[in-house]
PDB file of N, CA and C in Angstrom:
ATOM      1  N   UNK A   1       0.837  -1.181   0.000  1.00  0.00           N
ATOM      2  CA  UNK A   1       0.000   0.000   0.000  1.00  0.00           C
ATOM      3  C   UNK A   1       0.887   1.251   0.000  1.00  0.00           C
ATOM      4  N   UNK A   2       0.718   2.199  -0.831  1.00  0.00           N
ATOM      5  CA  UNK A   2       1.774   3.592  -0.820  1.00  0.00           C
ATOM      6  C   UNK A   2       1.263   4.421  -0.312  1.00  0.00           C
ATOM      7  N   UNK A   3       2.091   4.956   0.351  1.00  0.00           N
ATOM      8  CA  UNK A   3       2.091   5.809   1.554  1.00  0.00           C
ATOM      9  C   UNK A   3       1.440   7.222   1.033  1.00  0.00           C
ATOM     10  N   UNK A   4       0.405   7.509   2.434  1.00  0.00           N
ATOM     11  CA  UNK A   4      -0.490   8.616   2.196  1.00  0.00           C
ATOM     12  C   UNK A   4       0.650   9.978   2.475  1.00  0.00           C
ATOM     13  N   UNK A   5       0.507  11.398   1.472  1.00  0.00           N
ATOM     14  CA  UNK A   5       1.171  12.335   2.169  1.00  0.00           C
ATOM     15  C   UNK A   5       0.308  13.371   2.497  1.00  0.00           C
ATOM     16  N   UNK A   6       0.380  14.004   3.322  1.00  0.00           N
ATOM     17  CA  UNK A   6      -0.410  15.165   3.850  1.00  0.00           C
ATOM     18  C   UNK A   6      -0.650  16.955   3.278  1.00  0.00           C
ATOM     19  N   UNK A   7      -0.087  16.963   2.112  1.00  0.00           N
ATOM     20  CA  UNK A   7       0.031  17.989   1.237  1.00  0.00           C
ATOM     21  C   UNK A   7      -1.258  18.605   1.169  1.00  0.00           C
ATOM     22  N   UNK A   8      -1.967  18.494   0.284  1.00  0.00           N
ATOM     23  CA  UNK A   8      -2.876  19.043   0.306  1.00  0.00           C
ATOM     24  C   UNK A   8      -3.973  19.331   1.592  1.00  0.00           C
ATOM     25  N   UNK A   9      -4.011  18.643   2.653  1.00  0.00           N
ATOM     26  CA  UNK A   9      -4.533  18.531   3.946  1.00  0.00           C
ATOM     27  C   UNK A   9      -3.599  20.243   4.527  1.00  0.00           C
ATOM     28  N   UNK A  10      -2.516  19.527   4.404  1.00  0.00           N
ATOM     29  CA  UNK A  10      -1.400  20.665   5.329  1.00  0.00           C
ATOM     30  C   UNK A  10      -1.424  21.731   4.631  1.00  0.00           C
ATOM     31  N   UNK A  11      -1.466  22.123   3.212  1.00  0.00           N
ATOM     32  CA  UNK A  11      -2.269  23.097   2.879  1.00  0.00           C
ATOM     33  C   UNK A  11      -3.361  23.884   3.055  1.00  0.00           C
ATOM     34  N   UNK A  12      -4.163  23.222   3.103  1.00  0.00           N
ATOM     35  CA  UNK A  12      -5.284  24.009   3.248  1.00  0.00           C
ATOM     36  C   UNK A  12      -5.447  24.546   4.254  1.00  0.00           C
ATOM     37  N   UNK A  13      -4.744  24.201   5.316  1.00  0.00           N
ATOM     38  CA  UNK A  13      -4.507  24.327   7.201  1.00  0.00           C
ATOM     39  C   UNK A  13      -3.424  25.603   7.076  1.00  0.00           C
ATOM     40  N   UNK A  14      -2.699  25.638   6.366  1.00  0.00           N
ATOM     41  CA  UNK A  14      -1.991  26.709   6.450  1.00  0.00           C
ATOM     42  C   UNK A  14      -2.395  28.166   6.109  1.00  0.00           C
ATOM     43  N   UNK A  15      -3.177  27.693   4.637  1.00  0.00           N
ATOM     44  CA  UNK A  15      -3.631  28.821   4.153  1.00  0.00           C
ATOM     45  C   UNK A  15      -5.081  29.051   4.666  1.00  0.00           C
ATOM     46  N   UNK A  16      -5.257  28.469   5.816  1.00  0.00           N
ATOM     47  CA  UNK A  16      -6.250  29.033   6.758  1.00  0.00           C
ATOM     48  C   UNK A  16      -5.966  29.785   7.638  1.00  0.00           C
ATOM     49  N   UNK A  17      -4.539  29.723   8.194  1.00  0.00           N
ATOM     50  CA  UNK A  17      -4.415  30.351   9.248  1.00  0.00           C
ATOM     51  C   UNK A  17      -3.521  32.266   8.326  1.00  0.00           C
ATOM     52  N   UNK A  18      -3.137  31.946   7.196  1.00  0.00           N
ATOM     53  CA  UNK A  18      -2.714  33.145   6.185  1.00  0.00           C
ATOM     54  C   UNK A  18      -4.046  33.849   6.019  1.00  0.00           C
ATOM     55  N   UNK A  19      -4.579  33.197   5.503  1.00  0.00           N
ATOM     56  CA  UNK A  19      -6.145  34.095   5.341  1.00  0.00           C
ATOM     57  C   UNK A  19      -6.403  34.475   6.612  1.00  0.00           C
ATOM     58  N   UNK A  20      -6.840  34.064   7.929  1.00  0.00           N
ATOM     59  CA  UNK A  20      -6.525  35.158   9.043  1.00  0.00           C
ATOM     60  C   UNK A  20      -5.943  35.860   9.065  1.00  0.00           C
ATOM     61  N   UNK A  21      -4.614  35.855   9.164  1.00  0.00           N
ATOM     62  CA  UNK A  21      -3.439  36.941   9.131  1.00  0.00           C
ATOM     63  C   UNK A  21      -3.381  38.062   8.009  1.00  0.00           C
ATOM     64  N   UNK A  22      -4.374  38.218   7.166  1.00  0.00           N
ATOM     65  CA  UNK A  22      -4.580  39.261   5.765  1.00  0.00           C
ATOM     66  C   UNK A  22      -4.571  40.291   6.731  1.00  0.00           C
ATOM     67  N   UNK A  23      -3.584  41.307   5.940  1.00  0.00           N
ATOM     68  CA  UNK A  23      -3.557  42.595   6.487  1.00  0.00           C
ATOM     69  C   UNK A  23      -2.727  43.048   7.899  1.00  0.00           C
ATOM     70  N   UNK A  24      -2.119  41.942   8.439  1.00  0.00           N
ATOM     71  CA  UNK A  24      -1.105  42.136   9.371  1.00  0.00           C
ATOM     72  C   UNK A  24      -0.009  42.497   8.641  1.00  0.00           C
ATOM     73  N   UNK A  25       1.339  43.141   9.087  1.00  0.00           N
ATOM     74  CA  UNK A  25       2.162  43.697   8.999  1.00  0.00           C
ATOM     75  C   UNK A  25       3.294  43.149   9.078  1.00  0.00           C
ATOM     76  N   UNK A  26       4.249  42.892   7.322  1.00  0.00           N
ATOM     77  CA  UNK A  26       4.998  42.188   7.273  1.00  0.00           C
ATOM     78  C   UNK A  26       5.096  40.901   7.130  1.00  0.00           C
ATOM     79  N   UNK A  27       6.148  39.887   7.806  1.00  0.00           N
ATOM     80  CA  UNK A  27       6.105  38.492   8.024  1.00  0.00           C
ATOM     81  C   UNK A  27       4.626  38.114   8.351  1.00  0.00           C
ATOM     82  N   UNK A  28       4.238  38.726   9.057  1.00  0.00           N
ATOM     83  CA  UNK A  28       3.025  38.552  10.383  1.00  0.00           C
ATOM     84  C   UNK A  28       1.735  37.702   9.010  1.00  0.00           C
ATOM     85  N   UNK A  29       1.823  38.736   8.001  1.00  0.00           N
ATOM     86  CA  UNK A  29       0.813  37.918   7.160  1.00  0.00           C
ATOM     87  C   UNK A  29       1.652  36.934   5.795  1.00  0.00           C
ATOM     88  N   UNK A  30       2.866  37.003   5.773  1.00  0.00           N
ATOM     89  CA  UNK A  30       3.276  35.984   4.764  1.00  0.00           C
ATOM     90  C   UNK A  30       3.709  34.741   5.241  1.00  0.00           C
ATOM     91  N   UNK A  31       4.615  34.839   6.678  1.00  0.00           N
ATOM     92  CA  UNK A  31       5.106  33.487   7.020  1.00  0.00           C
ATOM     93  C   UNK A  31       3.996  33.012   7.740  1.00  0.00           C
ATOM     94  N   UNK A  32       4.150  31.462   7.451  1.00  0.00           N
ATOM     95  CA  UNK A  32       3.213  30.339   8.539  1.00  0.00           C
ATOM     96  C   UNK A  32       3.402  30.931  10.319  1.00  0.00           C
ATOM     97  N   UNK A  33       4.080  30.326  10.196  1.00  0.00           N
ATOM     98  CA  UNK A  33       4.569  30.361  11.930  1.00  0.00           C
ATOM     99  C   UNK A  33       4.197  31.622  12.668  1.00  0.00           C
ATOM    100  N   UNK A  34       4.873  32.571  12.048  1.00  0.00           N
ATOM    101  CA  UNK A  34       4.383  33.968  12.376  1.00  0.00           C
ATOM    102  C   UNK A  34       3.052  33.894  12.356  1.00  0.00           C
ATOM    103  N   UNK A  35       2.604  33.946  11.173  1.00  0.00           N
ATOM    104  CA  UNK A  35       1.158  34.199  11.240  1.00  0.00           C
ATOM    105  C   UNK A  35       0.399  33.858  12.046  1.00  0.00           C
ATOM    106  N   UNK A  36       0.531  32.383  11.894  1.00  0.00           N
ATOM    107  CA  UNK A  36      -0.349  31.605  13.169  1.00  0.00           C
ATOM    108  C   UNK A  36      -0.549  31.954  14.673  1.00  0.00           C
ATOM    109  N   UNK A  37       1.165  32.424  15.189  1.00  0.00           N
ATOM    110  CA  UNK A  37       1.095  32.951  16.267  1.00  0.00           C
ATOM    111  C   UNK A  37       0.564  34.408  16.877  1.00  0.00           C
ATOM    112  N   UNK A  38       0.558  35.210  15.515  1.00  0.00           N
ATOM    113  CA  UNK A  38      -0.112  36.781  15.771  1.00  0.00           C
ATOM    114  C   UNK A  38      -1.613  36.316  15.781  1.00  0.00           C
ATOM    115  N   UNK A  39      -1.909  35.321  14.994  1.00  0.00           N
ATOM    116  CA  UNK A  39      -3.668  35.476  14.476  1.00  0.00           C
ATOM    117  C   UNK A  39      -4.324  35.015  15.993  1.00  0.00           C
ATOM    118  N   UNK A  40      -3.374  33.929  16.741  1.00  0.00           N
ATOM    119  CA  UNK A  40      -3.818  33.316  17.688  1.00  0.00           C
ATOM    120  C   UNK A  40      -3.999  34.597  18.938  1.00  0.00           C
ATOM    121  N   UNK A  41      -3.196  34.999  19.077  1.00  0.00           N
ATOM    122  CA  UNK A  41      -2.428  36.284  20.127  1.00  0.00           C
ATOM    123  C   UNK A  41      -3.963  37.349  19.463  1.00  0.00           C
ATOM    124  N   UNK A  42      -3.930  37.740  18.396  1.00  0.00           N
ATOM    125  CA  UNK A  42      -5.238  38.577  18.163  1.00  0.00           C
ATOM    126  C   UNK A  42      -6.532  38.301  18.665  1.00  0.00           C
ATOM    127  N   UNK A  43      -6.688  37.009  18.134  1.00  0.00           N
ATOM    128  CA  UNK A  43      -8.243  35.892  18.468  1.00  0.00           C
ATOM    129  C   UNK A  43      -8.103  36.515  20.422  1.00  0.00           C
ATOM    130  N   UNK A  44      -7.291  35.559  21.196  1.00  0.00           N
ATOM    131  CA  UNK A  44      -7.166  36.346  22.307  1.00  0.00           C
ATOM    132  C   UNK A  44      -7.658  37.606  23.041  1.00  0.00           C
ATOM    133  N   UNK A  45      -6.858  38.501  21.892  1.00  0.00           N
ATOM    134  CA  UNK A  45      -7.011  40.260  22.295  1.00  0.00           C
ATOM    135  C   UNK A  45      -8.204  40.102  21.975  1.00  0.00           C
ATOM    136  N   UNK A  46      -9.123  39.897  20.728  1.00  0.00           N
ATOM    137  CA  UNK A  46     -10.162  40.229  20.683  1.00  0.00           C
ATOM    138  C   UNK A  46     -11.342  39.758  21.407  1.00  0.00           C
ATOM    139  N   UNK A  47     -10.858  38.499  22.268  1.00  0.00           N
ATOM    140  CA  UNK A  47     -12.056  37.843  23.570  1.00  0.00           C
ATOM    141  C   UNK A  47     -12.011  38.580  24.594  1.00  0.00           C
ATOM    142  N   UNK A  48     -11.200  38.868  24.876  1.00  0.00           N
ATOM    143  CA  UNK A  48     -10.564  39.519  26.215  1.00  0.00           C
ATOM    144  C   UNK A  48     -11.521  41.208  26.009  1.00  0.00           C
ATOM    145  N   UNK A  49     -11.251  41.630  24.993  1.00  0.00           N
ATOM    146  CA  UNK A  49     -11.766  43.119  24.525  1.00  0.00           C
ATOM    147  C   UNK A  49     -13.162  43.207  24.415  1.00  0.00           C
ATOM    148  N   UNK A  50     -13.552  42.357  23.571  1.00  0.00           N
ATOM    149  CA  UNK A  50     -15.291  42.182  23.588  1.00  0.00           C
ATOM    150  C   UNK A  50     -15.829  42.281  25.394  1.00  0.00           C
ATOM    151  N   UNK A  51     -15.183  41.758  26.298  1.00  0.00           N
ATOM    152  CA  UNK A  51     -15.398  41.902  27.517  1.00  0.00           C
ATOM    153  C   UNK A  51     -15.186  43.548  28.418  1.00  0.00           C
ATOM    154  N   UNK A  52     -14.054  43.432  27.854  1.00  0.00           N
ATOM    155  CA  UNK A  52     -13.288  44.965  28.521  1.00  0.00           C
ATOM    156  C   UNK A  52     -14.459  46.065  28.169  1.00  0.00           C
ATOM    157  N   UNK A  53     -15.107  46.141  26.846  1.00  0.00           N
ATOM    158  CA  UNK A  53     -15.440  47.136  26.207  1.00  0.00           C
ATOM    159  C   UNK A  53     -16.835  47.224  27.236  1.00  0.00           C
ATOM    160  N   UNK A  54     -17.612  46.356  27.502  1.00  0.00           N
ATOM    161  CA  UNK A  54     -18.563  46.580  28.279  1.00  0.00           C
ATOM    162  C   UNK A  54     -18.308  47.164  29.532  1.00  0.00           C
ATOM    163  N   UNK A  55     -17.371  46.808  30.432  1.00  0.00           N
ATOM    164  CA  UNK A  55     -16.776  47.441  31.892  1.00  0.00           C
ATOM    165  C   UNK A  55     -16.189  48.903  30.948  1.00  0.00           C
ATOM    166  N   UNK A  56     -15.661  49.318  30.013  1.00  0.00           N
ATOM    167  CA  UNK A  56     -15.053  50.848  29.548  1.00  0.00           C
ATOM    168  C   UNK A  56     -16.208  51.470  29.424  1.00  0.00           C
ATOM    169  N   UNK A  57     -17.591  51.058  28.888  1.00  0.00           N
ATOM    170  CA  UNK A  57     -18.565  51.876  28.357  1.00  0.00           C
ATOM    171  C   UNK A  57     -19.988  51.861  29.494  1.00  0.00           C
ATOM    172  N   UNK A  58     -19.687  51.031  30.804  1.00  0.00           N
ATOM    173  CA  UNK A  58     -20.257  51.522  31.734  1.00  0.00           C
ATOM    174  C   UNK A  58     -19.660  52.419  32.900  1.00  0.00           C
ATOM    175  N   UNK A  59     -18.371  52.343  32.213  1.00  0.00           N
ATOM    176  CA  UNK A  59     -17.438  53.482  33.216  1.00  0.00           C
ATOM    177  C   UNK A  59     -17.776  55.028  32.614  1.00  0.00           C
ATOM    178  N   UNK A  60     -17.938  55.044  31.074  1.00  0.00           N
ATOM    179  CA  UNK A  60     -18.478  56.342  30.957  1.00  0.00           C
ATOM    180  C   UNK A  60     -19.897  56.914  30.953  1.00  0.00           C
ATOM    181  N   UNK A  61     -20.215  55.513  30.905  1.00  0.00           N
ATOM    182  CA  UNK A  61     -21.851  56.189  31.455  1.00  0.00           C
ATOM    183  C   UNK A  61     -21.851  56.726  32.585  1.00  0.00           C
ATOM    184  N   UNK A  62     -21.275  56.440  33.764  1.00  0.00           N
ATOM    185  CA  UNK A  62     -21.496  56.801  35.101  1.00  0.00           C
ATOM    186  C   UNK A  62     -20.595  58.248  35.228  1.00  0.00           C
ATOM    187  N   UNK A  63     -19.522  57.781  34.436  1.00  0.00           N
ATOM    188  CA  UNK A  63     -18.636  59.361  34.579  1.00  0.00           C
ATOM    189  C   UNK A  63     -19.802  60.818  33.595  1.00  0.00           C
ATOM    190  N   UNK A  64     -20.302  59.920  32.863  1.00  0.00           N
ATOM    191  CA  UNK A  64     -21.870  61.152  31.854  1.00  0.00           C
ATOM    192  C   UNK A  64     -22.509  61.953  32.881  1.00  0.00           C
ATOM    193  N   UNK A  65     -23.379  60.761  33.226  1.00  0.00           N
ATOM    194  CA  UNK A  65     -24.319  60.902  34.201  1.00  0.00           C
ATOM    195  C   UNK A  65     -24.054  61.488  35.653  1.00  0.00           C
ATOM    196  N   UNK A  66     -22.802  61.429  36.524  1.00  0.00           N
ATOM    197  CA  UNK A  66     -22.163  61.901  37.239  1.00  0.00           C
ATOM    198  C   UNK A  66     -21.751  63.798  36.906  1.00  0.00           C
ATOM    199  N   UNK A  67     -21.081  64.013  35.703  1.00  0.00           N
ATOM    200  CA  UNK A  67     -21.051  65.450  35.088  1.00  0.00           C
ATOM    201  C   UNK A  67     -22.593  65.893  35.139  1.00  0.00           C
ATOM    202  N   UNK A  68     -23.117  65.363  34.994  1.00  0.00           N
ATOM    203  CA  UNK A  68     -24.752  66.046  34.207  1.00  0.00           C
ATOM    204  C   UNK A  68     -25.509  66.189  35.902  1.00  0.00           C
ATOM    205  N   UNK A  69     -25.522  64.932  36.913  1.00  0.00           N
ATOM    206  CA  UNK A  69     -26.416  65.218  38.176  1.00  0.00           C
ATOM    207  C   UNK A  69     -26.012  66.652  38.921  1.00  0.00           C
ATOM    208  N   UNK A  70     -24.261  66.545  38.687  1.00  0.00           N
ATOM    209  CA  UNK A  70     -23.427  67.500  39.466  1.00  0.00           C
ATOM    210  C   UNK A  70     -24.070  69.074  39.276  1.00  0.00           C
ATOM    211  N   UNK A  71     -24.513  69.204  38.548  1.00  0.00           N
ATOM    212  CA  UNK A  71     -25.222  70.337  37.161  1.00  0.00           C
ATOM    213  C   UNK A  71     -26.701  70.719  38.365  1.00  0.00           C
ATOM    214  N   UNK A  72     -27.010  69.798  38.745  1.00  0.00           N
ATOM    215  CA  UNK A  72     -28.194  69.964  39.366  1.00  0.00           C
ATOM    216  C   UNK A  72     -27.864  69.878  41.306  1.00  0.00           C
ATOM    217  N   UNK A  73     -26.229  69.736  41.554  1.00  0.00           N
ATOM    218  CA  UNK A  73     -26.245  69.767  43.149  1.00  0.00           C
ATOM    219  C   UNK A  73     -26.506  68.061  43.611  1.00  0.00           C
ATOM    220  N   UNK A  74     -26.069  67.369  42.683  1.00  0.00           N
ATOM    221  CA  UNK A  74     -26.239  65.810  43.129  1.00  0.00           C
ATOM    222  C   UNK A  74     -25.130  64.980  42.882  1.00  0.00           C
ATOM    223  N   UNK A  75     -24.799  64.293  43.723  1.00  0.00           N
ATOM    224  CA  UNK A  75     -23.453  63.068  43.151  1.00  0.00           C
ATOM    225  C   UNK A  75     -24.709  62.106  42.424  1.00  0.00           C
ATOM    226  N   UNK A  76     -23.709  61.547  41.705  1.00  0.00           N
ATOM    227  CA  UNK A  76     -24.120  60.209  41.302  1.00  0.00           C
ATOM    228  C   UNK A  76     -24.989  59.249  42.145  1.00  0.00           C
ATOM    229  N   UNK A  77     -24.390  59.123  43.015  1.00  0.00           N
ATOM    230  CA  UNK A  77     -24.425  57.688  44.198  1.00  0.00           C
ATOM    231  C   UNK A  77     -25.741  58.114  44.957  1.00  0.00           C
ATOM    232  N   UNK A  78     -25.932  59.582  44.857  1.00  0.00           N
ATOM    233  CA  UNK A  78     -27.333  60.571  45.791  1.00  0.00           C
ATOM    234  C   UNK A  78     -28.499  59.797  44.147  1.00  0.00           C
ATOM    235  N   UNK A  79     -28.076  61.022  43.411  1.00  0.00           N
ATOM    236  CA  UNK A  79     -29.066  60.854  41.911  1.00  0.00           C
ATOM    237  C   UNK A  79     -29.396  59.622  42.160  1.00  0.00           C
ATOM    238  N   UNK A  80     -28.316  58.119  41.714  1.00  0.00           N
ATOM    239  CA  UNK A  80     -29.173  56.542  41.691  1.00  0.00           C
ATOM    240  C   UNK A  80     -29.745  56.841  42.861  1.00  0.00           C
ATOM    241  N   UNK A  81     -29.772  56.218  43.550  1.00  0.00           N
ATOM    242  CA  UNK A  81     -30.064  56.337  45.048  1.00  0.00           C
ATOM    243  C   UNK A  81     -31.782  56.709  45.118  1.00  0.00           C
ATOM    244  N   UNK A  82     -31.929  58.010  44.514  1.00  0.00           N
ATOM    245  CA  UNK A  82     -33.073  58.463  44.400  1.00  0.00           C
ATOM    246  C   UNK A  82     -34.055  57.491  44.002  1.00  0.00           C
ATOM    247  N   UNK A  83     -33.258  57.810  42.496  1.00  0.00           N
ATOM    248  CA  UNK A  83     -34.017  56.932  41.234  1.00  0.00           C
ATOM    249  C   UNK A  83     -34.348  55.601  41.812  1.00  0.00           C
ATOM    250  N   UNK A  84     -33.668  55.030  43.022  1.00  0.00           N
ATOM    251  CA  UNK A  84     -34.372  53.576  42.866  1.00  0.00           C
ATOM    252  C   UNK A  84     -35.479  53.776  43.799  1.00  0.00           C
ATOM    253  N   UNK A  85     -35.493  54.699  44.972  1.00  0.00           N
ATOM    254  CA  UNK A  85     -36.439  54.564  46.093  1.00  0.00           C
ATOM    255  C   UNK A  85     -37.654  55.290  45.463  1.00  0.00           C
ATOM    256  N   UNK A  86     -37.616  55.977  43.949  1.00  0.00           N
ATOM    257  CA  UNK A  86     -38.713  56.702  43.510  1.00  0.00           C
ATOM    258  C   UNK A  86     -39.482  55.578  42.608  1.00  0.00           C
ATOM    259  N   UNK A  87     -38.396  54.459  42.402  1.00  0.00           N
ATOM    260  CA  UNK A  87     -39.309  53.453  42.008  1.00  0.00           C
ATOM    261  C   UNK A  87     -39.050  53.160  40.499  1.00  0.00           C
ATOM    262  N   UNK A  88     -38.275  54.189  40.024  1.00  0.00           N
ATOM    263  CA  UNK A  88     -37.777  54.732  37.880  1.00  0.00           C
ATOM    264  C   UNK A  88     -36.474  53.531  37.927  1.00  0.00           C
ATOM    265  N   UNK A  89     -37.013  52.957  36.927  1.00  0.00           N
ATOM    266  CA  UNK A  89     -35.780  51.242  36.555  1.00  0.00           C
ATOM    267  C   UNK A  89     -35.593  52.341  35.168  1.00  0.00           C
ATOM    268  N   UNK A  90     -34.483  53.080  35.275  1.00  0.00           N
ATOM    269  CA  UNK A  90     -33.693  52.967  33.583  1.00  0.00           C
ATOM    270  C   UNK A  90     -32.451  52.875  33.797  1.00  0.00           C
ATOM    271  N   UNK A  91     -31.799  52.028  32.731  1.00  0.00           N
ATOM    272  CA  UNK A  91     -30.264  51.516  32.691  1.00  0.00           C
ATOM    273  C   UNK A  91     -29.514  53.392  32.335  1.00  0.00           C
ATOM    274  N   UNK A  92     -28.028  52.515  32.590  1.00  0.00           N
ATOM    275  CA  UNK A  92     -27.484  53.552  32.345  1.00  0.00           C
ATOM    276  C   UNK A  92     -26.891  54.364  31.668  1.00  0.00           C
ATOM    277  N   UNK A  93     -26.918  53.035  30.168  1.00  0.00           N
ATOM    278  CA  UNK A  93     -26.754  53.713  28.837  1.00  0.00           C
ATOM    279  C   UNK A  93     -27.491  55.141  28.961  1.00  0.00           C
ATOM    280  N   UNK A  94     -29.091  54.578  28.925  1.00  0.00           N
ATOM    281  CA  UNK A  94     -30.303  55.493  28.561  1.00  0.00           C
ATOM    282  C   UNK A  94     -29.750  56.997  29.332  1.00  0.00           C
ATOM    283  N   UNK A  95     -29.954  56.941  30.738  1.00  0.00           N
ATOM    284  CA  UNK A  95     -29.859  58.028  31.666  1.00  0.00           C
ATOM    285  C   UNK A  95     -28.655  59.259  31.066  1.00  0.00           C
ATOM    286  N   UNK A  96     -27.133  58.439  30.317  1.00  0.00           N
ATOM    287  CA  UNK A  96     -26.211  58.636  29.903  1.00  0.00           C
ATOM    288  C   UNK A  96     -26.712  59.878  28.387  1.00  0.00           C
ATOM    289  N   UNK A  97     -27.397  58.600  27.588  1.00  0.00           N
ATOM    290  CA  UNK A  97     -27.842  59.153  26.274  1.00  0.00           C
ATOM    291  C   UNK A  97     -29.006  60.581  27.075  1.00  0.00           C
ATOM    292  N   UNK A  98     -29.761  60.637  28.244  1.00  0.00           N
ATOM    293  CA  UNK A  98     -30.905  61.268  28.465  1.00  0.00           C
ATOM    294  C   UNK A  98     -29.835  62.581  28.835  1.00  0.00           C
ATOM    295  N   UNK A  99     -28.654  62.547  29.656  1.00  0.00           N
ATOM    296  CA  UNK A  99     -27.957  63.749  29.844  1.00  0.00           C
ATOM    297  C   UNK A  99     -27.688  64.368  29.032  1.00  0.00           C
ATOM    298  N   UNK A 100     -26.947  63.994  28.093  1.00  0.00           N
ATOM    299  CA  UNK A 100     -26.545  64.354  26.775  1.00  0.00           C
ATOM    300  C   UNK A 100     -27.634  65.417  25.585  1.00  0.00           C
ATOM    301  N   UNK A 101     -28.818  64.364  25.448  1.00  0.00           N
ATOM    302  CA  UNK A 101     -29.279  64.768  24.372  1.00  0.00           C
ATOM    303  C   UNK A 101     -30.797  65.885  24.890  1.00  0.00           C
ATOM    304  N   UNK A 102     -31.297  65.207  25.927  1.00  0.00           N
ATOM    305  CA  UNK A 102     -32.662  65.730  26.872  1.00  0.00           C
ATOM    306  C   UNK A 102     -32.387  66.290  28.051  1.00  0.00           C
ATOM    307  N   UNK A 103     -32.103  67.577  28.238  1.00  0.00           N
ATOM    308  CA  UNK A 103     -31.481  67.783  29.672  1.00  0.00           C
ATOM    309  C   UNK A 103     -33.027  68.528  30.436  1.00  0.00           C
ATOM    310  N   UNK A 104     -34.233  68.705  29.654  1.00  0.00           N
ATOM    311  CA  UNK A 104     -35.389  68.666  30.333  1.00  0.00           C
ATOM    312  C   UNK A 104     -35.760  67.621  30.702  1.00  0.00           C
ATOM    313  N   UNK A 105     -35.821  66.750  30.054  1.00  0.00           N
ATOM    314  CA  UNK A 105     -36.062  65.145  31.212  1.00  0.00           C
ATOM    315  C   UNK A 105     -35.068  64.797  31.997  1.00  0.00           C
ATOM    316  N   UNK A 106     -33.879  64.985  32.061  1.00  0.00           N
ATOM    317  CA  UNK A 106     -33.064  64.442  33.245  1.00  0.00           C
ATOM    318  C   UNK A 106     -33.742  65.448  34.307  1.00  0.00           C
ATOM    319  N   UNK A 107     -33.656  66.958  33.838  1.00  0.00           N
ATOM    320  CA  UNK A 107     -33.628  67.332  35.224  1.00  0.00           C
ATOM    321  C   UNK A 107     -34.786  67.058  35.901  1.00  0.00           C
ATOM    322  N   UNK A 108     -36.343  66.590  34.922  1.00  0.00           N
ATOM    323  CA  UNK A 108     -37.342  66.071  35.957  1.00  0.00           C
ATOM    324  C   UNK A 108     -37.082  64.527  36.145  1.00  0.00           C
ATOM    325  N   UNK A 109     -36.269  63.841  36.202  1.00  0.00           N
ATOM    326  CA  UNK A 109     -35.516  62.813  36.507  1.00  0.00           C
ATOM    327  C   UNK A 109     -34.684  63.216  38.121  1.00  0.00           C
ATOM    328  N   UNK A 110     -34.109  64.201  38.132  1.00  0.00           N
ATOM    329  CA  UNK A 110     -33.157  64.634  39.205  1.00  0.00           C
ATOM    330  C   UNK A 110     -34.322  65.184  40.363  1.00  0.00           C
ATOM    331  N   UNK A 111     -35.238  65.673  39.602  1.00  0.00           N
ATOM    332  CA  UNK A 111     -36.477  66.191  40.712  1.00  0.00           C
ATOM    333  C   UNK A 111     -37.006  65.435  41.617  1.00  0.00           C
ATOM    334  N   UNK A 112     -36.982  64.333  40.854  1.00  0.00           N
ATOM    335  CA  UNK A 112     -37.944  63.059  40.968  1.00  0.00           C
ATOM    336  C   UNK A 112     -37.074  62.752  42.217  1.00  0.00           C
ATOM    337  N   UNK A 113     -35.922  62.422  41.776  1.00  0.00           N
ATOM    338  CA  UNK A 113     -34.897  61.355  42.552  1.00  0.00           C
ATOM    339  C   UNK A 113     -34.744  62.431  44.128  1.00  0.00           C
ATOM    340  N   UNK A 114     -34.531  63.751  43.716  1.00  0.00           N
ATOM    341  CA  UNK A 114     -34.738  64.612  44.839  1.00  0.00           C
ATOM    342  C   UNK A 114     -35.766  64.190  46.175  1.00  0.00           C
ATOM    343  N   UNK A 115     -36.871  64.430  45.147  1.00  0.00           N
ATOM    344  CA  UNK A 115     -38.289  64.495  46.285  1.00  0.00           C
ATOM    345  C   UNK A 115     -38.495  62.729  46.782  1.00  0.00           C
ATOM    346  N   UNK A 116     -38.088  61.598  46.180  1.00  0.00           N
ATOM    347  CA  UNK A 116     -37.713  60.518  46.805  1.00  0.00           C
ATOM    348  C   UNK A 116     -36.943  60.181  47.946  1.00  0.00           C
ATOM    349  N   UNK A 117     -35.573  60.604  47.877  1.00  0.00           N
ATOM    350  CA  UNK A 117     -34.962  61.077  49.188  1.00  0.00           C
ATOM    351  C   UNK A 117     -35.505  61.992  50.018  1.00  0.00           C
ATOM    352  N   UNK A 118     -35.776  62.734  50.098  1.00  0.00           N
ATOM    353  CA  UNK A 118     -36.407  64.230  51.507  1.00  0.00           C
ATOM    354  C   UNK A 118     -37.542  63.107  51.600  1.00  0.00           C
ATOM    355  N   UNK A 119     -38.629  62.321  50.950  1.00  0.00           N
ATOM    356  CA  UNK A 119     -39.845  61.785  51.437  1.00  0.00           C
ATOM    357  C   UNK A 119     -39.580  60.724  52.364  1.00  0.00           C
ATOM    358  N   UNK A 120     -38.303  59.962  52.110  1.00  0.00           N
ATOM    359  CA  UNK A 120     -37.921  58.742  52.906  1.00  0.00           C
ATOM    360  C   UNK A 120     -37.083  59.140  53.887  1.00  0.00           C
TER     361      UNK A 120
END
């Protein structure tokens, strides 16, 4: 029986891991080895990041929303605080996007959260 070789198999495995590597810099997308090891090291960065990005983009919501209560004589930690004992469930994208774009509804948002605290 003559012996099987792996050529075309080991091909196609290679130029799988090259086609990942399109558009890296240098060796990074022509050699095997290289490649493989940046594409792997990327795959990585990019699990790790998909995660990070959610903890970065609720850090600036709160730093938004924190600038914008301050505006009205409130920390943050007072403003939530309010908002939950007044009974108002909105995330903090929204509240974030509501500083920004509606600063007549935050501030009857901040009213709200006001007269919740002094009532309790």
């Amino acid at each position: 029986m003559a012996r099987v070789r792996g050529g075309p198999k080991t091909r196609k495995r290679r130029k799988k891991w090259l086609k990942l590597a399109k558009g890296f810099w240098g060796a990074r997308s022509k050699l095997y080895r290289t490649a493989r090891i940046s594409v792997m090291k990327s795959l990585s960065y990019a699990y790790r990041d998909r995660r990070a990005k959610k903890r970065e983009m609720r850090k600036l919501f709160i730093s938004r929303i924190n600038a914008a209560s301050r505006q009205y004589d409130m920390s943050y930690s007072q403003f939530m605080n309010g908002l939950k004992k007044a009974g108002i469930k909105i995330d903090r994208k929204i509240l974030s996007e509501l500083s920004t774009k509606d600063s007549v509804l935050f501030k009857t948002l901040v009213d709200a959260s006001k007269d919740a605290i002094q009532s309790s």
